[in-house]
Protein backbone atom coordinates (compact mmCIF):
# COMPACT_ATOMS: atom_id res chain seq x y z
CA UNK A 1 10.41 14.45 15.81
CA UNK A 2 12.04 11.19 15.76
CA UNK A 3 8.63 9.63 16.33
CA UNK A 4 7.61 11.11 12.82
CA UNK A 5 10.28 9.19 11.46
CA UNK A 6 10.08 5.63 13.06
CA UNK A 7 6.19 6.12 12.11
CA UNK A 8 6.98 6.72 8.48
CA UNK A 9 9.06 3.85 8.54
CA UNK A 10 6.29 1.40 10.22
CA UNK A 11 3.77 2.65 7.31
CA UNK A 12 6.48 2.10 4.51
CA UNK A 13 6.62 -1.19 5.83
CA UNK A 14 2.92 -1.69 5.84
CA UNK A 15 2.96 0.12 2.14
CA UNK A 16 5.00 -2.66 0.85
CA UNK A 17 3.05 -5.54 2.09
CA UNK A 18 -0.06 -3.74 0.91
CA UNK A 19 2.30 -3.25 -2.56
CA UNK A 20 3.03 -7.25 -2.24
CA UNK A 21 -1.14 -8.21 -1.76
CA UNK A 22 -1.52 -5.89 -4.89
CA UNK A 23 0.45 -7.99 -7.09
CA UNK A 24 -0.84 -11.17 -5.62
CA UNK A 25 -4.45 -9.75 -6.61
CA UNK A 26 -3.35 -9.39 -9.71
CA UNK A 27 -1.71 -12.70 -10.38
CA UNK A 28 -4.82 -13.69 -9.29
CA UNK A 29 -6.63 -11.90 -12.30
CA UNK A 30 -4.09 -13.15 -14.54
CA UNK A 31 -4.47 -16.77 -13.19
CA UNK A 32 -8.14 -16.90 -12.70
CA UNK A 33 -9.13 -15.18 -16.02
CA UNK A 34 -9.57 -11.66 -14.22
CA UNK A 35 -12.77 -12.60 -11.89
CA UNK A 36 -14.50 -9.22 -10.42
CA UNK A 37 -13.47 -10.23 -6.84
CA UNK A 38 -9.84 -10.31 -7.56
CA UNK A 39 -10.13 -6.89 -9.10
CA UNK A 40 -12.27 -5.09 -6.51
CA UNK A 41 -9.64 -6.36 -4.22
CA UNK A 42 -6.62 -4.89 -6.68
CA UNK A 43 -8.58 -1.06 -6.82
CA UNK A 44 -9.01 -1.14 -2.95
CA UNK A 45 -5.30 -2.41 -1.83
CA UNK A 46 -4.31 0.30 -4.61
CA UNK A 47 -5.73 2.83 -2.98
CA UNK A 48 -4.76 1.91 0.40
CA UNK A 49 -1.32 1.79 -0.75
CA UNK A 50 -1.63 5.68 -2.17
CA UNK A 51 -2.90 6.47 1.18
CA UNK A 52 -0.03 5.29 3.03
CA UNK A 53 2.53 6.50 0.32
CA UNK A 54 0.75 9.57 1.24
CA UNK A 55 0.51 9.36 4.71
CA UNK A 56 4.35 8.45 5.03
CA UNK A 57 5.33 11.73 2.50
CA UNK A 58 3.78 13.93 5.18
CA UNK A 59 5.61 12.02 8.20
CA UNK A 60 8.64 12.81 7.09
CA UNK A 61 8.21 16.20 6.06
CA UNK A 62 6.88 17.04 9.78
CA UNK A 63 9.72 15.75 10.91
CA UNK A 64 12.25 18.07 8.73
């Protein structure tokens, strides 16, 4: 079960760069004057970061 765990903890870590490339997106927006490729890019890291937030909630409660 441990291997739950340490997995969890690789895709938090991969959640929070995903997190960090969401706010760079949207400085980008903010920067740029919002441009459409900046915010395609914001929707899809969003949802990749919901799917690992996800993915991690069920890691860990496997492992319990």
């Amino acid at each position: 079960m441990s291997d739950f765990i340490d997995f969890a903890d690789e895709i938090a870590a991969l959640e929070q760069r995903v997190s960090d490339a969401v706010f760079d997106a949207v400085r980008a927006q903010l920067r740029d004057g919002a441009n459409d490729d900046a915010r395609d890019a914001e929707r899809r890291l969003a949802r990749v970061r919901r799917s690992l937030q996800k993915a991690e909630a069920i890691l860990r409660e496997t492992s319990t």
